[in-house]
Protein backbone atom coordinates (compact mmCIF):
# COMPACT_ATOMS: atom_id res chain seq x y z
CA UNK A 1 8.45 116.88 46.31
CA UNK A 2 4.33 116.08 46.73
CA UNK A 3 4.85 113.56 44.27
CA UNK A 4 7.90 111.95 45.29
CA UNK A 5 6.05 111.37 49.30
CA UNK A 6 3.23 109.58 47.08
CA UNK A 7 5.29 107.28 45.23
CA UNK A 8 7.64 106.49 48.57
CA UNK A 9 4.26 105.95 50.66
CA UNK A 10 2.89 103.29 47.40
CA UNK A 11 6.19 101.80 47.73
CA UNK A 12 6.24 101.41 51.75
CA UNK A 13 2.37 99.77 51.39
CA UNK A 14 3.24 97.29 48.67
CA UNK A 15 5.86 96.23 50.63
CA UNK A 16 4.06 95.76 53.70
CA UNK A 17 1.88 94.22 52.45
CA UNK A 18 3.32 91.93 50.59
CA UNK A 19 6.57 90.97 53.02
CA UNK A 20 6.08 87.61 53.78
CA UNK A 21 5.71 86.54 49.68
CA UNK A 22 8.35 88.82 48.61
CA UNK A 23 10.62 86.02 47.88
CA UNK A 24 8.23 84.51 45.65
CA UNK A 25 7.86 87.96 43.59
CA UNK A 26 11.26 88.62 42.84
CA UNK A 27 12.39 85.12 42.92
CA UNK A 28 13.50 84.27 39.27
CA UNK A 29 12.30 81.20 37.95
CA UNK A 30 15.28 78.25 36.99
CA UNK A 31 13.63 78.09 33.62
CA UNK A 32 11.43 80.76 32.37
CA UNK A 33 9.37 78.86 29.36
CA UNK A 34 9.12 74.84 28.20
CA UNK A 35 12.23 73.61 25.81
CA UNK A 36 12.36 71.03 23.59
CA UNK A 37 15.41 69.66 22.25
CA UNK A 38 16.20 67.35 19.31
CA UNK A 39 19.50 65.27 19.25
CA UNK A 40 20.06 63.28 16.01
CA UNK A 41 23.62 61.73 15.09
CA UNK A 42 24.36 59.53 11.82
CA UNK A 43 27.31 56.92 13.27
CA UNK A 44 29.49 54.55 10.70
CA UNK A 45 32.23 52.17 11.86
CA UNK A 46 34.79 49.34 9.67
CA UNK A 47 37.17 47.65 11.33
CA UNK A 48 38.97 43.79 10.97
CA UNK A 49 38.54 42.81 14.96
CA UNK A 50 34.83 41.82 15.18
CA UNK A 51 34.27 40.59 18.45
CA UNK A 52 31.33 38.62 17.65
CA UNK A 53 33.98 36.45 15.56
CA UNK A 54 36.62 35.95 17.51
CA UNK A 55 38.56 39.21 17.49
CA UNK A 56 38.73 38.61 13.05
CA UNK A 57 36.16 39.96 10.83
CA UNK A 58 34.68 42.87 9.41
CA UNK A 59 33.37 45.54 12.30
CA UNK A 60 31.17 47.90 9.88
CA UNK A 61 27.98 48.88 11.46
CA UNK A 62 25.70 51.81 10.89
CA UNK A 63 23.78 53.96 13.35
CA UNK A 64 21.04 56.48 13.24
CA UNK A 65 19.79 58.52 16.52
CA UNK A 66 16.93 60.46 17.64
CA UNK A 67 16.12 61.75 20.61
CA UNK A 68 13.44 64.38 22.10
CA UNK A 69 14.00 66.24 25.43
CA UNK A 70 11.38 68.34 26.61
CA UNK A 71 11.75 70.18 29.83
CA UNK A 72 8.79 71.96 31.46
CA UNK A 73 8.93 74.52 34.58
CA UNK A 74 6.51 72.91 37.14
CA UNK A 75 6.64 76.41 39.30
CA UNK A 76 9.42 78.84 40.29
CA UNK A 77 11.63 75.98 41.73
CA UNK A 78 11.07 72.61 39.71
CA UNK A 79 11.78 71.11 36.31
CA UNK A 80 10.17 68.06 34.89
CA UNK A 81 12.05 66.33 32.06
CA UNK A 82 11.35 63.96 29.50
CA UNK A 83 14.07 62.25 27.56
CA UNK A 84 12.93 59.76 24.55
CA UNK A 85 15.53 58.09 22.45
CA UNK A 86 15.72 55.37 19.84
CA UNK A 87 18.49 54.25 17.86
CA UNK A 88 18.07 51.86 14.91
CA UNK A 89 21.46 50.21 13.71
CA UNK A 90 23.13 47.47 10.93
CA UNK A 91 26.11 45.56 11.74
CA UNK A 92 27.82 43.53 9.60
CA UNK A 93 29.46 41.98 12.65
CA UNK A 94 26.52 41.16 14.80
CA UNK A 95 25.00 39.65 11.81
CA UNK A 96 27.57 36.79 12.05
CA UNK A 97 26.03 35.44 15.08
CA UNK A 98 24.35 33.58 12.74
CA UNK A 99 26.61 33.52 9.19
CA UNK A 100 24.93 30.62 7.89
CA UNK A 101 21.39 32.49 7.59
CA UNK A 102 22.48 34.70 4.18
CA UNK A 103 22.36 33.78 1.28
CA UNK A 104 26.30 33.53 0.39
CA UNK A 105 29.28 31.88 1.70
CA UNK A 106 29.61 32.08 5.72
CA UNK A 107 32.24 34.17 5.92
CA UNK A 108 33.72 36.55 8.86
CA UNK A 109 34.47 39.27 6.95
CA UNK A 110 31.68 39.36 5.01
CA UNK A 111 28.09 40.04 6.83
CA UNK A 112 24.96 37.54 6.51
CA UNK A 113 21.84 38.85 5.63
CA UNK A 114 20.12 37.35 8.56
CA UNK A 115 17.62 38.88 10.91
CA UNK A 116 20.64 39.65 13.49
CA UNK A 117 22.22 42.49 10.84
CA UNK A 118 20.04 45.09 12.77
CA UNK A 119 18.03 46.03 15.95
CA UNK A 120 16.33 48.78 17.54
CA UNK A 121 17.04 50.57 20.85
CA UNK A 122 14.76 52.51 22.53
CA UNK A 123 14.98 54.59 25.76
CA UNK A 124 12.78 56.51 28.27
CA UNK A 125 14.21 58.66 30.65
CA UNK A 126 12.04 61.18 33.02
CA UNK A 127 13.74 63.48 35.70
CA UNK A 128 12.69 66.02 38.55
CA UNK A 129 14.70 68.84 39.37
CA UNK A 130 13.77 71.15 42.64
CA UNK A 131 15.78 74.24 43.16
CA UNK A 132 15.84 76.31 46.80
CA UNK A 133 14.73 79.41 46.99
CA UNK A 134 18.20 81.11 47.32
CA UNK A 135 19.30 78.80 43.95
CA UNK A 136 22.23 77.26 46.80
CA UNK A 137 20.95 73.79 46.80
CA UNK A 138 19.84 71.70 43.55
CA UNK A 139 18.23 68.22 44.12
CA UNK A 140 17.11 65.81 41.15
CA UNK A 141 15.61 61.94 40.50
CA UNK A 142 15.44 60.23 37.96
CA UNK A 143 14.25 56.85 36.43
CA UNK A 144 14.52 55.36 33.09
CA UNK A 145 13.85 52.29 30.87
CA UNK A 146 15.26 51.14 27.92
CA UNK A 147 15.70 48.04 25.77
CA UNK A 148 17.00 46.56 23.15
CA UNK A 149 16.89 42.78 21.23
CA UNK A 150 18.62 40.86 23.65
CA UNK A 151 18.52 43.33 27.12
CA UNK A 152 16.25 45.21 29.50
CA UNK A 153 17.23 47.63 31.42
CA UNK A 154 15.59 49.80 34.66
CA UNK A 155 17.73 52.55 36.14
CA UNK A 156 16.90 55.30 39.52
CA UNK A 157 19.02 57.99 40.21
CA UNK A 158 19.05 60.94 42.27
CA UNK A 159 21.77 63.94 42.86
CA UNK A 160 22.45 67.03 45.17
CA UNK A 161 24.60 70.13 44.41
CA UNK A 162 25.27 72.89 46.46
CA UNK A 163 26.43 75.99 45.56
CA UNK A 164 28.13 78.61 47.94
CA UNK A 165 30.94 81.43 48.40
CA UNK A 166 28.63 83.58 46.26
CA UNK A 167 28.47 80.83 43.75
CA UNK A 168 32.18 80.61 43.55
CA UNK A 169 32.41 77.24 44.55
CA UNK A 170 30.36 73.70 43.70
CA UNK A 171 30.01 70.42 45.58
CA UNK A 172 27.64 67.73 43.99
CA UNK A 173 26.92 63.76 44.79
CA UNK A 174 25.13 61.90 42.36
CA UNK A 175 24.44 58.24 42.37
CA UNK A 176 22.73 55.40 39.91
CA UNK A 177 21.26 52.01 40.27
CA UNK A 178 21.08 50.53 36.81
CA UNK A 179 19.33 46.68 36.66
CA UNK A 180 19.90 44.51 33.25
CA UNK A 181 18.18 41.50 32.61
CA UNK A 182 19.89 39.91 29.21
CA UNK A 183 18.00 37.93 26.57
CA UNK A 184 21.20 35.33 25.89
CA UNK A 185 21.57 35.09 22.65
CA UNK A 186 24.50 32.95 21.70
CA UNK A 187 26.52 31.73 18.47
CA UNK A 188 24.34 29.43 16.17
CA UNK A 189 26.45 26.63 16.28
CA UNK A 190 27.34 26.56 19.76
CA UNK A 191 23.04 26.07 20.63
CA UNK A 192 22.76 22.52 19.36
CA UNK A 193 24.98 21.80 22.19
CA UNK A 194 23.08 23.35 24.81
CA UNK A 195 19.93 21.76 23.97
CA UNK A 196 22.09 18.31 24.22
CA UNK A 197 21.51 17.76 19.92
CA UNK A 198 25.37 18.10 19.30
CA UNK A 199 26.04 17.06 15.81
CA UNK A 200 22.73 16.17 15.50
CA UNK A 201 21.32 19.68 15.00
CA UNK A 202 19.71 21.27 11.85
CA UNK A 203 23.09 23.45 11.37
CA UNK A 204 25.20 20.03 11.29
CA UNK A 205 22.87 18.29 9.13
CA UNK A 206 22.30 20.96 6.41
CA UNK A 207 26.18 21.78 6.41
CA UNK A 208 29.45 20.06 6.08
CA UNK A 209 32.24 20.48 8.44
CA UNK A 210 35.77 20.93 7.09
CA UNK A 211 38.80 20.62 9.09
CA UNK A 212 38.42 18.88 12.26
CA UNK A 213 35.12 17.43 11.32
CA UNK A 214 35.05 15.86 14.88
CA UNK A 215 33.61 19.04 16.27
CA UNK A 216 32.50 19.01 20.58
CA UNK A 217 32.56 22.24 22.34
CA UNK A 218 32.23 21.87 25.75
CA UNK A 219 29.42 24.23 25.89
CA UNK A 220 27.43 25.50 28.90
CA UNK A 221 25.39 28.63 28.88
CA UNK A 222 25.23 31.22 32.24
CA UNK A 223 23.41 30.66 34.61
CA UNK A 224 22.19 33.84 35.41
CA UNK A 225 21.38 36.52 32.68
CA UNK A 226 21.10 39.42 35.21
CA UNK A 227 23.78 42.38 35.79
CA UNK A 228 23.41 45.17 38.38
CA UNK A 229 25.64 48.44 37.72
CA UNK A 230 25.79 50.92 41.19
CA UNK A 231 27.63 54.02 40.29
CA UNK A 232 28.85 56.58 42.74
CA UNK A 233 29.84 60.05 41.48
CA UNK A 234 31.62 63.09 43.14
CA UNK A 235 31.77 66.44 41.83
CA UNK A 236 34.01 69.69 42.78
CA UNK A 237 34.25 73.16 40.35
CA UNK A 238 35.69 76.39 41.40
CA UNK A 239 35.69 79.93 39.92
CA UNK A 240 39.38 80.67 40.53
CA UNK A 241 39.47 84.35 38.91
CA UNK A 242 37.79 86.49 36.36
CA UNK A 243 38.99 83.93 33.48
CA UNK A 244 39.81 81.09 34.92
CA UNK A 245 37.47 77.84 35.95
CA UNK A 246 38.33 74.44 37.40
CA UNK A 247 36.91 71.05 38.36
CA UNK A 248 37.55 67.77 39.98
CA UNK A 249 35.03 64.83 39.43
CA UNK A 250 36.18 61.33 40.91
CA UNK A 251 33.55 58.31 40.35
CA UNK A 252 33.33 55.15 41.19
CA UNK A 253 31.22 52.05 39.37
CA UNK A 254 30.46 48.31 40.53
CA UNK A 255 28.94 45.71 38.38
CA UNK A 256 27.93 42.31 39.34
CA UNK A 257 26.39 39.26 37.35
CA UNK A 258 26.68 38.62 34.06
CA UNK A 259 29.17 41.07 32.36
CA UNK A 260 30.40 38.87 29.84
CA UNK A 261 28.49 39.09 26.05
CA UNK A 262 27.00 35.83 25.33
CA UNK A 263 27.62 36.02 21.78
CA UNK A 264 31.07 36.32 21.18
CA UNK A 265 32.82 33.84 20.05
CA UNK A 266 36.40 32.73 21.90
CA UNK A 267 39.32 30.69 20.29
CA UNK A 268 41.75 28.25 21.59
CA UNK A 269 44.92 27.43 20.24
CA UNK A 270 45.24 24.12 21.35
CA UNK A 271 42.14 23.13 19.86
CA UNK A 272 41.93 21.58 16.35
CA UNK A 273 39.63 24.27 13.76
CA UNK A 274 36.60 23.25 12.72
CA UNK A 275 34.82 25.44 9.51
CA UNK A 276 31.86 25.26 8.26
CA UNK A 277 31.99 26.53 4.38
CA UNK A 278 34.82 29.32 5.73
CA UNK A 279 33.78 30.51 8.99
CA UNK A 280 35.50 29.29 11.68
CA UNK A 281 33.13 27.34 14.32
CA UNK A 282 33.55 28.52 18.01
CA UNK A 283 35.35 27.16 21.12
CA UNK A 284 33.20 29.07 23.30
CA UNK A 285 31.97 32.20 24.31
CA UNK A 286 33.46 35.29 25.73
CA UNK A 287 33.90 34.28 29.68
CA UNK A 288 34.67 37.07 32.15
CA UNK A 289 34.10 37.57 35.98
CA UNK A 290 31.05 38.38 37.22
CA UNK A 291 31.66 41.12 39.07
CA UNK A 292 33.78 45.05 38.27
CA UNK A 293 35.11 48.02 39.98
CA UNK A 294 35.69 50.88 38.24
CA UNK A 295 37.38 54.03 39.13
CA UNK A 296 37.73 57.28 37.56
CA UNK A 297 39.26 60.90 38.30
CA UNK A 298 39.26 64.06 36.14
CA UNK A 299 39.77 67.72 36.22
CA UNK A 300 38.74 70.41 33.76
CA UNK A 301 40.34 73.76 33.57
CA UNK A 302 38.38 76.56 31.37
CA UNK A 303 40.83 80.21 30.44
CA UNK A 304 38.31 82.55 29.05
CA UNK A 305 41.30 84.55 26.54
CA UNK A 306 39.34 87.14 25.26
CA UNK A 307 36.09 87.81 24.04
CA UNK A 308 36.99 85.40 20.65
CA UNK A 309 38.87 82.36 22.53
CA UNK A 310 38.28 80.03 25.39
CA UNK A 311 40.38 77.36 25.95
CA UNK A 312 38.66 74.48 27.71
CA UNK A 313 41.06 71.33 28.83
CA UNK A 314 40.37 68.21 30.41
CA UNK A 315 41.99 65.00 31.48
CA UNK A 316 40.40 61.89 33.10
CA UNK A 317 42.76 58.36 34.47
CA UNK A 318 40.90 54.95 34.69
CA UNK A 319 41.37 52.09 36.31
CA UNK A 320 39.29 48.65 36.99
CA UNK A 321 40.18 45.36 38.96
CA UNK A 322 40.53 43.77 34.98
CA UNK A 323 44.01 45.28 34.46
CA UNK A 324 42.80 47.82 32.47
CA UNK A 325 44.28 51.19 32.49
CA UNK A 326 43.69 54.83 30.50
CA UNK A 327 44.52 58.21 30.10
CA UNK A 328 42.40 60.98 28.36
CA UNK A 329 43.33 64.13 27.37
CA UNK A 330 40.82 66.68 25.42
CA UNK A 331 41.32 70.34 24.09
CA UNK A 332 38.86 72.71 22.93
CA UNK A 333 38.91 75.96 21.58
CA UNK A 334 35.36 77.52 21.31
CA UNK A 335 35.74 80.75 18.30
CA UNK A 336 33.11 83.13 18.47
CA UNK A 337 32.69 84.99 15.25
CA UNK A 338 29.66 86.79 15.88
CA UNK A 339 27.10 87.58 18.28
CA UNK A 340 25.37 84.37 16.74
CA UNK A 341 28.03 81.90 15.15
CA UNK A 342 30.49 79.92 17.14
CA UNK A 343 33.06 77.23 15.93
CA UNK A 344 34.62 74.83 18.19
CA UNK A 345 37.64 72.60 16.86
CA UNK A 346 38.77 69.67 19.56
CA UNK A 347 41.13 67.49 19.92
CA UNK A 348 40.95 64.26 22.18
CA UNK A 349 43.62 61.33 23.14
CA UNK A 350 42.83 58.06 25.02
CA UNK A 351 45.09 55.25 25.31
CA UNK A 352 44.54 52.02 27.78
CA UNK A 353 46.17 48.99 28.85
CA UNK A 354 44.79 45.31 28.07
CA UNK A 355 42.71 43.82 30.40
CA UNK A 356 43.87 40.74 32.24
CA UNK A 357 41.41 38.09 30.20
CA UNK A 358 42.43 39.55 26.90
CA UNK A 359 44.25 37.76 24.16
CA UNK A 360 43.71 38.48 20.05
CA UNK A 361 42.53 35.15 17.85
CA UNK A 362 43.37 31.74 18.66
CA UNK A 363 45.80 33.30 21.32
CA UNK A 364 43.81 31.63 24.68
CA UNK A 365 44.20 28.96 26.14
CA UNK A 366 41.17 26.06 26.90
CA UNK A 367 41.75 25.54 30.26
CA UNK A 368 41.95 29.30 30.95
CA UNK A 369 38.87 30.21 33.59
CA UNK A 370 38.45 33.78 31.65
CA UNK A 371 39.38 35.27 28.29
CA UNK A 372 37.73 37.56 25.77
CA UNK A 373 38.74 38.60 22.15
CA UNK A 374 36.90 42.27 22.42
CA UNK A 375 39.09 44.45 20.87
CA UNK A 376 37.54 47.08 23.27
CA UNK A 377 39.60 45.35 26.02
CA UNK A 378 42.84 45.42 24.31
CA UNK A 379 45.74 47.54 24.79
CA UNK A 380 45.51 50.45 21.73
CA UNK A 381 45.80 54.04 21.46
CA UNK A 382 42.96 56.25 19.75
CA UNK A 383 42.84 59.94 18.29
CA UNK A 384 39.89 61.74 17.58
CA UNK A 385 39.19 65.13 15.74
CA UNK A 386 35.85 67.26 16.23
CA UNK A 387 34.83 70.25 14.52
CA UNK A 388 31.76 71.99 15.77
CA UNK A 389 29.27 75.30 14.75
CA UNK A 390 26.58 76.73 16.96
CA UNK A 391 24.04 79.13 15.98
CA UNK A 392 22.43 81.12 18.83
CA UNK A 393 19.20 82.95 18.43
CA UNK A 394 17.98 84.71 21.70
CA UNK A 395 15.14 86.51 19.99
CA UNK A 396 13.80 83.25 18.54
CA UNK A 397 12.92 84.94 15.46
CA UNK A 398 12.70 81.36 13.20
CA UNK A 399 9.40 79.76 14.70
CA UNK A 400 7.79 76.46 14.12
CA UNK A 401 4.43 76.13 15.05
CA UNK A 402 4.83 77.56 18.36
CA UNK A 403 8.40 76.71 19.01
CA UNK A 404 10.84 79.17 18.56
CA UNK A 405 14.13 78.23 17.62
CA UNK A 406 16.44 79.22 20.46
CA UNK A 407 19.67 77.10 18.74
CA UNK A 408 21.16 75.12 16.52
CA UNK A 409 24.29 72.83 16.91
CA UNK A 410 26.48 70.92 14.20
CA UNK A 411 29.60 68.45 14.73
CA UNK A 412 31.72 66.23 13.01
CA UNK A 413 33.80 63.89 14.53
CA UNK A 414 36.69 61.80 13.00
CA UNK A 415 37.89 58.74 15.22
CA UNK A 416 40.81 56.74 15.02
CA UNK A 417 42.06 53.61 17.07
CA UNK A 418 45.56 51.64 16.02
CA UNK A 419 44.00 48.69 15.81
CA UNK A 420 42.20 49.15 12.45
CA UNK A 421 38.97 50.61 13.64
CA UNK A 422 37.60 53.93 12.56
CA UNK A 423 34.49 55.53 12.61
CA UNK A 424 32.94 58.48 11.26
CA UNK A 425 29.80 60.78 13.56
CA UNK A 426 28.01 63.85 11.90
CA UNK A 427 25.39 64.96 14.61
CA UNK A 428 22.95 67.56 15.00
CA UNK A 429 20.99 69.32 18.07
CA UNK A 430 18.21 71.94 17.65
CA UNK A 431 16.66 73.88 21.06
CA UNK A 432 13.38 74.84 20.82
CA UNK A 433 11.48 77.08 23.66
CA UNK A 434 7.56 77.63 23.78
CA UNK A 435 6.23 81.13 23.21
């Protein structure tokens, strides 16, 4: 009984004297240690609806990824992040912005092996988190930079989430400010006749035109090579019972200036052809308004089965002021087979509507004041098929240096469109924390 009185008295001092930090001592900290993260992905496309040629033409391209995220707990409450990303590509299509740079026959479905076959993009993101002491309110900014051959970009964001109802139930705003500043860069034989050479340019002189050989776009480049993006995001999730989880997000996105892409090529049909060796010289470029509203709503709905299955669902419908349309549906079905292995097998649908500007090769019309040949604003349907395997160390037993490897994540995705294009992603993630 003596020693009980001792220990209650200890614990009745500590307390008093420590009562107006006692939040701060038993306060757990949003993130106990530093992570890192690495992201890498290996990306290959094909496809016979190159933009860049007037909706014909090969639409290979090959990407690799990396990208580093390190997060570091400032205190109890705050997270500093650092996101840095580059992705180097090839494209077969984007090398036909200039065909007649290779060393064979100018071609659309073949690529030239001109400096425009690849690029580098790089990107630096760095975010702040803050957390309240009772975890109920989450605030965050961000800013980034990133760029790329022929765009800069400069984007601030901020969000706030609030949790209450026990942490039943989630509100959260989040909004973006994204500023672009494009480097036009526009088909090689349409330049001659914005610097007022015509047929009188090196192209013209070194090559003969076949076909109409009487070849006089009415050319004129933008006159601004600046596009804002604002995007407004709402967010809604509920616990609903022991197994059962939903969500409602609803955003909306406005762009203004120049939206079109300077160096894809548009043709007419009542416009004679002009070739030079058997690539088809442009009309003009790709011509769409300058400004876009976007909306989107979704819902997810997670059913935890048992302790092997959860099924996780989700649907999203688009629409813009373009025309354009879309539904998407995705399934999930996370397996756990151990303590440490999960698979995940997915499923997704998407299908949209054309946009209003859209027609396929030689379909527009000259006097039309927009049109496009991007296959990525036509009507099509598209299926993809993931399978997924995470490994999930909570000792962090494998260390490197004095990382400890927390996880490791590997996908493969199949995708599928019914206009030709396909593409092929195998991507990796590894999570790191600091001992």
């Amino acid at each position: 009984m003596k020693n009980i009185l001792i220990i209650l008295l200890i614990l009745i001092s500590f307390h008093k004297g420590n009562a107006q930090d006692s939040t701060s001592i038993y306060k757990k900290r949003v993130l106990e240690t530093a992570e890192v993260d690495f992201l890498t992905s290996y990306y290959t496309q094909d496809g016979d609806n190159a933009a860049v040629s007037g909706g014909i033409g090969t639409e290979e391209l090959t990407d690799i990824t990396g990208t580093f995220i390190v997060s570091i707990p400032l205190n109890d409450d705050d997270i500093l992040t650092i996101d840095a990303g580059v992705s180097a590509y090839t494209s077969a299509s984007s090398s036909n912005i200039n065909p007649f740079d290779g060393g064979g026959k100018a071609n659309p479905f073949d690529a030239s092996s001109g400096a425009s076959q690849g690029d580098v993009w790089a990107n630096l993101t760095g975010s702040y988190t803050h957390n309240s002491n009772d975890r109920n309110d989450i605030w965050s900014a961000k800013l980034s930079v990133s760029s790329e051959f022929d765009y800069f970009s400069i984007g601030v964001g901020g969000s706030y989430t609030k949790l209450f109802n026990e942490k039943n139930t989630e509100v959260s705003i989040n909004g973006n400010i994204f500023i672009d500043t494009w480097n036009a860069l526009y088909p090689t034989e349409l330049r001659p006749f914005a610097d007022g050479q015509g047929l009188n340019g090196d192209l013209f002189n070194q090559h003969t035109i076949t076909g109409n050989s009487n070849y006089n776009p009415e050319f004129k480049t933008f006159d601004s090579e600046g596009r804002n993006t604002y995007a407004l995001g709402f967010g809604f999730s509920q616990i609903l019972s022991k197994k059962l989880q939903g969500s409602l997000v609803l955003d909306f996105v406005k762009q203004d200036g120049l939206l079109s892409t300077p160096f894809q090529r548009v043709y007419f049909k009542d416009v004679a052809d002009s070739f030079i060796e058997e690539f088809h010289l442009a009309d003009d470029v790709e011509r769409l308004p300058n400004s876009r509203f976007k909306i989107a709503l979704g819902g997810r709905l997670h059913y935890y089965i048992n302790e092997t299955f959860v099924l996780r669902t989700f649907y999203r419908y688009y629409l813009d002021d373009w025309g354009i349309k879309s539904h998407t549906a995705n399934i999930e079905i996370p397996i756990k087979l151990s303590d440490k292995f999960t698979i995940y097998p997915s499923y997704r649908f998407y299908n949209q509507s054309a946009a209003d500007y859209f027609a396929k090769y030689e379909a527009h019309i000259s006097t039309n004041e927009f049109y496009t040949s991007d296959y990525d604003l036509s009507e099509y349907s598209a299926n993809q098929f993931s399978l997924g395997a995470t490994y999930t160390d909570i000792f962090t037993k494998f260390h490197l240096w004095k990382l400890g490897l927390k996880s490791i994540d590997l996908k493969y995705t199949q995708y599928d469109r019914d206009n030709t294009l396909s593409a092929n992603i195998i991507s990796a993630g590894f999570k790191f924390v600091l001992d």
